[in-house]
PDB file of N, CA and C in Angstrom:
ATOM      1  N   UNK A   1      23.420   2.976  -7.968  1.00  0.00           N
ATOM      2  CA  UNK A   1      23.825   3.326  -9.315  1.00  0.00           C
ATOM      3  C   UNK A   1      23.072   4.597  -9.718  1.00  0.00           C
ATOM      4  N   UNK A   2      23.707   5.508 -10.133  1.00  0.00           N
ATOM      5  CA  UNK A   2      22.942   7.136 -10.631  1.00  0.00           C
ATOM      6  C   UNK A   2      22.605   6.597 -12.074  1.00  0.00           C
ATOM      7  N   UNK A   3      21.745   7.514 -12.814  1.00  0.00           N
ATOM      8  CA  UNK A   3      21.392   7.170 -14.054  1.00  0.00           C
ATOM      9  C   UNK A   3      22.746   7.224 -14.972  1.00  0.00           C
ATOM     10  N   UNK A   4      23.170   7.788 -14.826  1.00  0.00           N
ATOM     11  CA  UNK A   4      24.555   8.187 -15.732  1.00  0.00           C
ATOM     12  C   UNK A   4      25.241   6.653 -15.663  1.00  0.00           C
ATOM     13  N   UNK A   5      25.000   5.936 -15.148  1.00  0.00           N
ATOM     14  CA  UNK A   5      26.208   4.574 -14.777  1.00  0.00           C
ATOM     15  C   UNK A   5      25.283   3.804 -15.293  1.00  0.00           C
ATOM     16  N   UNK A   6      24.439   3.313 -15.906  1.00  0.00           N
ATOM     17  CA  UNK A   6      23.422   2.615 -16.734  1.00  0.00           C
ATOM     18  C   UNK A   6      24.628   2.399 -18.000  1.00  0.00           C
ATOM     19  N   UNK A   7      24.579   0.991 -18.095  1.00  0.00           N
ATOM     20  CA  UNK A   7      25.096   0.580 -19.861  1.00  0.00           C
ATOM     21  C   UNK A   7      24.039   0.055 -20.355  1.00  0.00           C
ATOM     22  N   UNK A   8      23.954   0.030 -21.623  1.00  0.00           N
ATOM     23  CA  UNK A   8      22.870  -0.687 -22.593  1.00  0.00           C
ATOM     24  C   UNK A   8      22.544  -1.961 -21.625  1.00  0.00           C
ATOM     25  N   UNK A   9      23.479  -2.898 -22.252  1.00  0.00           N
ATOM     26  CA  UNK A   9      23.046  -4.345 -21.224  1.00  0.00           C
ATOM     27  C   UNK A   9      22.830  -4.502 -20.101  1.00  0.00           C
ATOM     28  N   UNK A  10      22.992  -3.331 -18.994  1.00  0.00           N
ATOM     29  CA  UNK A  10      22.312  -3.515 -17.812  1.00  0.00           C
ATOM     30  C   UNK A  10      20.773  -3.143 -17.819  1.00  0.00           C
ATOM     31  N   UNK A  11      20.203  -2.157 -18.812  1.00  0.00           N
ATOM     32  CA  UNK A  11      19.283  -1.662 -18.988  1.00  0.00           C
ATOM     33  C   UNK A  11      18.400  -2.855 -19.998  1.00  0.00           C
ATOM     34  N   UNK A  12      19.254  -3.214 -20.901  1.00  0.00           N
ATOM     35  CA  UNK A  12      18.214  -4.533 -21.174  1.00  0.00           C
ATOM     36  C   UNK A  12      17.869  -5.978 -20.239  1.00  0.00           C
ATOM     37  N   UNK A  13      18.712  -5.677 -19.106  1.00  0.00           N
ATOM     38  CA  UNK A  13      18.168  -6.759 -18.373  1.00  0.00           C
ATOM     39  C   UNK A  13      17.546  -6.045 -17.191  1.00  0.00           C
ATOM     40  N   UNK A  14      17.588  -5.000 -16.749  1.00  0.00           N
ATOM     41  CA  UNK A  14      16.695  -4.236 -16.038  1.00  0.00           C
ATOM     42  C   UNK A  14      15.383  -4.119 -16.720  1.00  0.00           C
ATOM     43  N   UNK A  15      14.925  -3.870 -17.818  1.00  0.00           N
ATOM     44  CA  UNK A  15      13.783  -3.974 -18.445  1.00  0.00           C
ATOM     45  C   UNK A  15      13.426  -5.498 -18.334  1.00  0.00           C
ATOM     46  N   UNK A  16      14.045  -6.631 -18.690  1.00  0.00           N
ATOM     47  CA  UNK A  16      13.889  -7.738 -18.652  1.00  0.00           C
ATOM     48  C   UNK A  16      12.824  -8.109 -17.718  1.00  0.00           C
ATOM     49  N   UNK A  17      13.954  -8.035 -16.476  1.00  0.00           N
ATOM     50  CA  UNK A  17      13.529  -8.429 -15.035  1.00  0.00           C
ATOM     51  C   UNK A  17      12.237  -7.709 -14.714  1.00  0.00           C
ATOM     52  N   UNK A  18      11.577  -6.332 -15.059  1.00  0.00           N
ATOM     53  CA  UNK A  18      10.749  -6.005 -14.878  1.00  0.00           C
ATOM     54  C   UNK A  18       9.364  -6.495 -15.430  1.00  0.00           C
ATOM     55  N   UNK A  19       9.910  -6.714 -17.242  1.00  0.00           N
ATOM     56  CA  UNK A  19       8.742  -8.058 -17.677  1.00  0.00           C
ATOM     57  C   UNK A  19       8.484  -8.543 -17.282  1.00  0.00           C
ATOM     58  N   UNK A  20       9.411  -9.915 -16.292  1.00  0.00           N
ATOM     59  CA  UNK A  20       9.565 -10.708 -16.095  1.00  0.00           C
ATOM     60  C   UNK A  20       8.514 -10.885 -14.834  1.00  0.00           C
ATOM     61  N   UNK A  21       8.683  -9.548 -14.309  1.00  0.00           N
ATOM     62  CA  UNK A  21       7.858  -9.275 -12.671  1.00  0.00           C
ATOM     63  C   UNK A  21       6.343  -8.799 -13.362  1.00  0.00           C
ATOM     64  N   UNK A  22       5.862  -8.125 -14.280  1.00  0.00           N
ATOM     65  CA  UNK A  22       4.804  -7.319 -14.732  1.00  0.00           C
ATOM     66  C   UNK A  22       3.929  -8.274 -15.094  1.00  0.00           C
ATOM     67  N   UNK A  23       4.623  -9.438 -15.937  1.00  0.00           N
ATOM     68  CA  UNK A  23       3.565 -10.417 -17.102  1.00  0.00           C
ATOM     69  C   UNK A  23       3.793 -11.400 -16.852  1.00  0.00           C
ATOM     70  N   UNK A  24       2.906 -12.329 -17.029  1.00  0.00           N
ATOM     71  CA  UNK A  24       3.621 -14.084 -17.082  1.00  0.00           C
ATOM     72  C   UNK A  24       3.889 -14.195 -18.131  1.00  0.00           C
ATOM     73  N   UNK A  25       5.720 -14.629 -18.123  1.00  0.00           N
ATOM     74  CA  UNK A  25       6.121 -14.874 -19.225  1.00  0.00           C
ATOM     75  C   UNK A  25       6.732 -15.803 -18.603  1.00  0.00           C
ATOM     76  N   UNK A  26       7.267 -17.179 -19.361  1.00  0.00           N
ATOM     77  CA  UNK A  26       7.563 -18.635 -19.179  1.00  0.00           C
ATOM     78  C   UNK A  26       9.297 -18.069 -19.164  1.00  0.00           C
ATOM     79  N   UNK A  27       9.913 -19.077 -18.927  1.00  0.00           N
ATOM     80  CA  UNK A  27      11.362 -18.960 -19.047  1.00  0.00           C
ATOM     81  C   UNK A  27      12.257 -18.559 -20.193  1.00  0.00           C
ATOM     82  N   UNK A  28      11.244 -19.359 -21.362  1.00  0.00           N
ATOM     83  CA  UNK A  28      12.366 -18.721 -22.531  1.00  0.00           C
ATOM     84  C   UNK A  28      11.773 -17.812 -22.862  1.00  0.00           C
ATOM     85  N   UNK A  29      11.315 -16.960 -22.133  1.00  0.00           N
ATOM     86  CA  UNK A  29      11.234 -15.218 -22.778  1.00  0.00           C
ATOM     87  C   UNK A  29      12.718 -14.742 -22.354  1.00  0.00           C
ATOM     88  N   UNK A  30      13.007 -13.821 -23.587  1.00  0.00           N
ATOM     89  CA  UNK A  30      13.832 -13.288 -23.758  1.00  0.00           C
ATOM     90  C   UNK A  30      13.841 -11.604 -24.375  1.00  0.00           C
ATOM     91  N   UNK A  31      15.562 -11.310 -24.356  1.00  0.00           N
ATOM     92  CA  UNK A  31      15.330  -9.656 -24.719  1.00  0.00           C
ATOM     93  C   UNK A  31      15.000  -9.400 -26.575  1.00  0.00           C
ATOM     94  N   UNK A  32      14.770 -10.761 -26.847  1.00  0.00           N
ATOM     95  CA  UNK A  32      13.961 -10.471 -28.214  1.00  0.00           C
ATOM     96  C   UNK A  32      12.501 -10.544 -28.605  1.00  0.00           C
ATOM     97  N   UNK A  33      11.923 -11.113 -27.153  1.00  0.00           N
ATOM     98  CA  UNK A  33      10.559 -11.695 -27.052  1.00  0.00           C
ATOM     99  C   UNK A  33       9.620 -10.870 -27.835  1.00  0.00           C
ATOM    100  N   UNK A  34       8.743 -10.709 -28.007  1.00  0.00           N
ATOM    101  CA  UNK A  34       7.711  -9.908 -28.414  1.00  0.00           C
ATOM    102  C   UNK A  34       6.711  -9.719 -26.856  1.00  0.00           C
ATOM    103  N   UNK A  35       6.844  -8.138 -26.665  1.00  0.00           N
ATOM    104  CA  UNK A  35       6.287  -7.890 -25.417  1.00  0.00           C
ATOM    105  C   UNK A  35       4.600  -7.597 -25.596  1.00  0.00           C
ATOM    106  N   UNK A  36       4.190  -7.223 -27.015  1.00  0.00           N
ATOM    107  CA  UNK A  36       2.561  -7.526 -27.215  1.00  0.00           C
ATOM    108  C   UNK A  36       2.201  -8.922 -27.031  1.00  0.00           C
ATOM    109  N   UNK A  37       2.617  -9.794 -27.672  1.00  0.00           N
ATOM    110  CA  UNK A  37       2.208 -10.861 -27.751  1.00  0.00           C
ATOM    111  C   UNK A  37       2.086 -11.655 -26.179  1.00  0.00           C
ATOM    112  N   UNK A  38       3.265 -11.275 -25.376  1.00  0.00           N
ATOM    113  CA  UNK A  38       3.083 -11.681 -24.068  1.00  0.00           C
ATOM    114  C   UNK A  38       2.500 -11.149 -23.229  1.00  0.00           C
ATOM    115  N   UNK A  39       1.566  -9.973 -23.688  1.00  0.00           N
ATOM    116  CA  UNK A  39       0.732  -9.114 -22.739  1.00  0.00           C
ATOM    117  C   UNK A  39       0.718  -8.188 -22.571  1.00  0.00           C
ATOM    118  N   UNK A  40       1.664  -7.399 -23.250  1.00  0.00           N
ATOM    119  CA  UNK A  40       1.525  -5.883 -22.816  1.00  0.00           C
ATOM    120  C   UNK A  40       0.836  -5.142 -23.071  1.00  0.00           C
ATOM    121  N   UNK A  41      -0.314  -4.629 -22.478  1.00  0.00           N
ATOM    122  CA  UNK A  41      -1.032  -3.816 -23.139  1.00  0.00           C
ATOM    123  C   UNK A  41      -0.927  -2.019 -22.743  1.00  0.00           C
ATOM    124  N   UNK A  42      -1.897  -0.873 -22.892  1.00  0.00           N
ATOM    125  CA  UNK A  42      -1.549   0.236 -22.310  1.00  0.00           C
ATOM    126  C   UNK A  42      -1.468   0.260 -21.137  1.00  0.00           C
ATOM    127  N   UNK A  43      -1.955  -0.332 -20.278  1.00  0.00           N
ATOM    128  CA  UNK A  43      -2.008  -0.593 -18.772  1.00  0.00           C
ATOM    129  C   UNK A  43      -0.459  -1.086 -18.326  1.00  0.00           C
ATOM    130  N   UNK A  44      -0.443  -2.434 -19.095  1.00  0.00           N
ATOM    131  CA  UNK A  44       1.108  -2.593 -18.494  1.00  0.00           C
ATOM    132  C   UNK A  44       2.306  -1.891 -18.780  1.00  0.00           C
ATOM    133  N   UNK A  45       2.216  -0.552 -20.230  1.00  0.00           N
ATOM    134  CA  UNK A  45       3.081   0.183 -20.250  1.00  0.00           C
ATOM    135  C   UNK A  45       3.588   0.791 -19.195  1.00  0.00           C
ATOM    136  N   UNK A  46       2.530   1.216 -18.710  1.00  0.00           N
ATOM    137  CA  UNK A  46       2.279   2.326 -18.144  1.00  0.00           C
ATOM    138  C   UNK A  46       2.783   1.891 -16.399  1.00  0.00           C
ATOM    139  N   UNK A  47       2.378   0.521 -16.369  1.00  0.00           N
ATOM    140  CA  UNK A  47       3.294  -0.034 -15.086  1.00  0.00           C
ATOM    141  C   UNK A  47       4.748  -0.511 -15.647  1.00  0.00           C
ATOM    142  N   UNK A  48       5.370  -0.935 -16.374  1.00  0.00           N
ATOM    143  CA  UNK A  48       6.777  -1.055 -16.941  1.00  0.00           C
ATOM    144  C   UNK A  48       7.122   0.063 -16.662  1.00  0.00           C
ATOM    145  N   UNK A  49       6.875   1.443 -17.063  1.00  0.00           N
ATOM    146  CA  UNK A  49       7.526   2.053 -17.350  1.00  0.00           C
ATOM    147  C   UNK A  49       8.134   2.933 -15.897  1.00  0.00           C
ATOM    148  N   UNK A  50       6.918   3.074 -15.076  1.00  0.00           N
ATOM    149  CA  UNK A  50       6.913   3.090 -13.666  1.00  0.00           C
ATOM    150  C   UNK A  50       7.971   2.604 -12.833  1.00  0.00           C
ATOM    151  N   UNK A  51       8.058   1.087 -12.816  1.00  0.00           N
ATOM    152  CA  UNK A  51       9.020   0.391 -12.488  1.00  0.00           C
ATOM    153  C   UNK A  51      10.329   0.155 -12.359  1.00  0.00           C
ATOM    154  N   UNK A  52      10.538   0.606 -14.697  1.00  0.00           N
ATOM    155  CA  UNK A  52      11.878   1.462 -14.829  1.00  0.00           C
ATOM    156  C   UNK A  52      12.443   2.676 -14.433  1.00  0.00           C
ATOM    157  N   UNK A  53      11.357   3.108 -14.583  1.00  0.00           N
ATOM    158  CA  UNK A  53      11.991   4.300 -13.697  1.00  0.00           C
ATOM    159  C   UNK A  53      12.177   4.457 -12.234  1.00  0.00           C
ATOM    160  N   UNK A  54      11.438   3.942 -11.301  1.00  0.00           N
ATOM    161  CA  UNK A  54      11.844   3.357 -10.007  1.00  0.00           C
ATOM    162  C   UNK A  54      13.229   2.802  -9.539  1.00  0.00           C
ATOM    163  N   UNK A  55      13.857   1.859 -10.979  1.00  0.00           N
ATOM    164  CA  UNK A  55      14.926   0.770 -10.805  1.00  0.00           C
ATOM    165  C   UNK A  55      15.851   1.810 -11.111  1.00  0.00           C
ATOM    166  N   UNK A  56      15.905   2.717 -11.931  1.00  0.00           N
ATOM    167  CA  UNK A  56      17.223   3.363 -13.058  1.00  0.00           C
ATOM    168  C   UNK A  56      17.296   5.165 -12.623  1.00  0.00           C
ATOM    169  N   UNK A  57      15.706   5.361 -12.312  1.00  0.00           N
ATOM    170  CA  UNK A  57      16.027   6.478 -12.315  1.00  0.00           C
ATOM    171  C   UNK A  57      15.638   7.624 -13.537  1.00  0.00           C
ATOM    172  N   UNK A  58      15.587   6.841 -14.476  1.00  0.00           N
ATOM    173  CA  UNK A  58      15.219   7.230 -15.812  1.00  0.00           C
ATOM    174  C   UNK A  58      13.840   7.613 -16.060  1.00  0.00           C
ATOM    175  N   UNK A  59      13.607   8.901 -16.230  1.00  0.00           N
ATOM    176  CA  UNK A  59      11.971   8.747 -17.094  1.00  0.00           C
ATOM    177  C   UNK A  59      12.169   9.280 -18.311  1.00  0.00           C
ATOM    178  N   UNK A  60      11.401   8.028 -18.761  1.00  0.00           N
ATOM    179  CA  UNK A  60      11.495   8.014 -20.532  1.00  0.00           C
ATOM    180  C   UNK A  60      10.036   9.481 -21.312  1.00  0.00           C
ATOM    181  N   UNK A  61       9.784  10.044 -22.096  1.00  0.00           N
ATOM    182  CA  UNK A  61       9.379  10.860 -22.674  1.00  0.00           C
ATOM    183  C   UNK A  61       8.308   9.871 -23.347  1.00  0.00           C
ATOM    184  N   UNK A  62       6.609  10.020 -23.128  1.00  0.00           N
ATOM    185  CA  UNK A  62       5.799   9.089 -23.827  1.00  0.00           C
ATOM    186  C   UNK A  62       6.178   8.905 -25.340  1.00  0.00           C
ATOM    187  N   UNK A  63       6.565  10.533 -25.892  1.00  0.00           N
ATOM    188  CA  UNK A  63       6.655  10.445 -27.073  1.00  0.00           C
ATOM    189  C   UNK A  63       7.559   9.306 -27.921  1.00  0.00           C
ATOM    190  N   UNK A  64       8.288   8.908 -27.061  1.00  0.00           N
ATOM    191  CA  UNK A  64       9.754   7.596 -27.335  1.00  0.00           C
ATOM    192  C   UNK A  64       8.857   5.915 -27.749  1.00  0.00           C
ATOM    193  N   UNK A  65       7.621   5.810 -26.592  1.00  0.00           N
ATOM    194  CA  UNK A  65       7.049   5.377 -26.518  1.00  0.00           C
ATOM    195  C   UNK A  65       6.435   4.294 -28.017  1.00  0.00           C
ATOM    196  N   UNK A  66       7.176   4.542 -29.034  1.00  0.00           N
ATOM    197  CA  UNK A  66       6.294   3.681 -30.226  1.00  0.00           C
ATOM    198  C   UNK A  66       6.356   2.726 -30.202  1.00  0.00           C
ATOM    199  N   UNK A  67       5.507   2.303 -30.988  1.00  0.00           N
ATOM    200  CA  UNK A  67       5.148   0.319 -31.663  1.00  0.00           C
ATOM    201  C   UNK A  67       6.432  -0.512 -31.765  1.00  0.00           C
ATOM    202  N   UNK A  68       7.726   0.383 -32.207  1.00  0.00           N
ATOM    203  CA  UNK A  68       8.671   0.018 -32.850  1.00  0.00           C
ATOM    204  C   UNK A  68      10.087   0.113 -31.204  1.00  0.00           C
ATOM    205  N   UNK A  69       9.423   0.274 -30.402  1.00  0.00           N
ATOM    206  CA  UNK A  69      10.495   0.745 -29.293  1.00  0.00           C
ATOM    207  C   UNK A  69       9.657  -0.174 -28.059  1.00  0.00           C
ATOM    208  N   UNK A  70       8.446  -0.221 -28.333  1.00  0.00           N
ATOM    209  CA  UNK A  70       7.803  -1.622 -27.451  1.00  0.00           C
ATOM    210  C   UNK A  70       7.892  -2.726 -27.649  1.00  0.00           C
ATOM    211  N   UNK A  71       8.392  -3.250 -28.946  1.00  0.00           N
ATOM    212  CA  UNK A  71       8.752  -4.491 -29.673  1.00  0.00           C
ATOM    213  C   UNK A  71       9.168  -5.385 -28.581  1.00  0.00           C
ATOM    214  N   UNK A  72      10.111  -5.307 -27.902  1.00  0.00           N
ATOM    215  CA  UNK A  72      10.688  -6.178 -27.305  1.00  0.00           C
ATOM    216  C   UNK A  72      11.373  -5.385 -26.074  1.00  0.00           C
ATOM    217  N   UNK A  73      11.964  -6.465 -25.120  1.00  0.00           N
ATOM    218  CA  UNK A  73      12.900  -5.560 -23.908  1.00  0.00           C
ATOM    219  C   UNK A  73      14.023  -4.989 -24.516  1.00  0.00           C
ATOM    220  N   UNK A  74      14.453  -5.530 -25.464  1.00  0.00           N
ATOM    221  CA  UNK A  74      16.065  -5.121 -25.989  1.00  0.00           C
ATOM    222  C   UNK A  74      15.710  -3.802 -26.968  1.00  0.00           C
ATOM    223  N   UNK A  75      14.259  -3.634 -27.580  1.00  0.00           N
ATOM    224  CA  UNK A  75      14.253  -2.405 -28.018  1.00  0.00           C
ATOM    225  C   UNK A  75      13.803  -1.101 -26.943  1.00  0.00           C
ATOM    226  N   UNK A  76      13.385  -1.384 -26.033  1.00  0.00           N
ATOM    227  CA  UNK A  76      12.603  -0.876 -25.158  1.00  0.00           C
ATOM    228  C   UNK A  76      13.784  -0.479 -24.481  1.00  0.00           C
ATOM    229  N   UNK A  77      15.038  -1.502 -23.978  1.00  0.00           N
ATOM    230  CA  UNK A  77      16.159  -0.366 -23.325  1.00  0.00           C
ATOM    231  C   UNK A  77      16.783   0.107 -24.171  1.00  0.00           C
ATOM    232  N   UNK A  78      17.002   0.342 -25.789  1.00  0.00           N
ATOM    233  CA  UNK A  78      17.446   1.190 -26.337  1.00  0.00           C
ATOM    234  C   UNK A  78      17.090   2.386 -26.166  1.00  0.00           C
ATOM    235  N   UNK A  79      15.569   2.628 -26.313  1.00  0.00           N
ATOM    236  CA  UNK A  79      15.114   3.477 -25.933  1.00  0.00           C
ATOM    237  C   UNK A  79      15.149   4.466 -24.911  1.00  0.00           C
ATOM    238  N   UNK A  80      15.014   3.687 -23.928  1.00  0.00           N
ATOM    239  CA  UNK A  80      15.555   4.199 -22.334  1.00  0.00           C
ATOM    240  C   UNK A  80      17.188   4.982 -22.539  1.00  0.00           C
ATOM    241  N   UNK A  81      18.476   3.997 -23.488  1.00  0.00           N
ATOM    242  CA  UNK A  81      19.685   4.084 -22.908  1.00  0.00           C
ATOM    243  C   UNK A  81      19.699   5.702 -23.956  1.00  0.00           C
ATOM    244  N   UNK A  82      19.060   5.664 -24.856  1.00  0.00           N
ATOM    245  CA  UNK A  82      18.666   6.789 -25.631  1.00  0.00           C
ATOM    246  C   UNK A  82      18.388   7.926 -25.003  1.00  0.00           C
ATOM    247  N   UNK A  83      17.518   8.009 -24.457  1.00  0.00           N
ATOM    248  CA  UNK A  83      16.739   9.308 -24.015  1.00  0.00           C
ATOM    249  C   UNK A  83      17.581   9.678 -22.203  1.00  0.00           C
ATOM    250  N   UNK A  84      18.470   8.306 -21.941  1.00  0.00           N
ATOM    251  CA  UNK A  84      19.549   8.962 -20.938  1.00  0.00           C
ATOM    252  C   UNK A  84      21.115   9.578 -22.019  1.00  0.00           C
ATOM    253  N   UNK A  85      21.049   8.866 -22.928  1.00  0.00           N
ATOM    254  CA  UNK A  85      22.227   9.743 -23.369  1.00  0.00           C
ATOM    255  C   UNK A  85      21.833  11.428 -23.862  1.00  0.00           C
ATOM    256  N   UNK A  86      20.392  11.550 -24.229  1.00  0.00           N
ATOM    257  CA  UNK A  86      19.953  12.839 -24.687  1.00  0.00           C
ATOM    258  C   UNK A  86      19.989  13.872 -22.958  1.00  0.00           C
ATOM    259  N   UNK A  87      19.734  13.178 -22.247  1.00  0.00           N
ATOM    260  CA  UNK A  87      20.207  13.922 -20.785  1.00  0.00           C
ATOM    261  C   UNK A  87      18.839  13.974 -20.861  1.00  0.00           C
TER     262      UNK A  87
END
């Protein structure tokens, strides 16, 4: 898959799955979870983000990076599906 072929919902479960691999998170984590609360700290950004971009192809801009775009996986691939539609 090239970056261009990424839809939102593949990208929120591509972020998912990468949580899913990064942190222990129990089963009912989900793409609304709260990704501080389950561990994320600067360290694991910084491996998430790695990862995503490994899987997609995508590198995201730190600056995208806020409080409000780490919230969760489902805000976190907005972000991503964002900064691939900006090219």
């Amino acid at each position: 898959m090239t970056t261009n072929d990424w839809t939102r919902a593949q990208l929120v479960e591509c972020v998912l799955e990468s949580v899913r691999q990064l942190l222990a998170v129990g089963a009912d984590f989900n793409p609304q979870s709260d990704l501080v609360a389950a561990g994320l700290d600067s360290l694991a950004v910084t491996q998430l983000m790695l990862a995503i971009e490994e899987r997609t192809g995508i590198w995201v801009d730190e600056s995208r990076l806020t409080p409000d775009n780490l919230r969760s996986a489902e805000t976190l691939a907005a972000c991503v599906y964002e900064q691939l539609a900006d090219g």
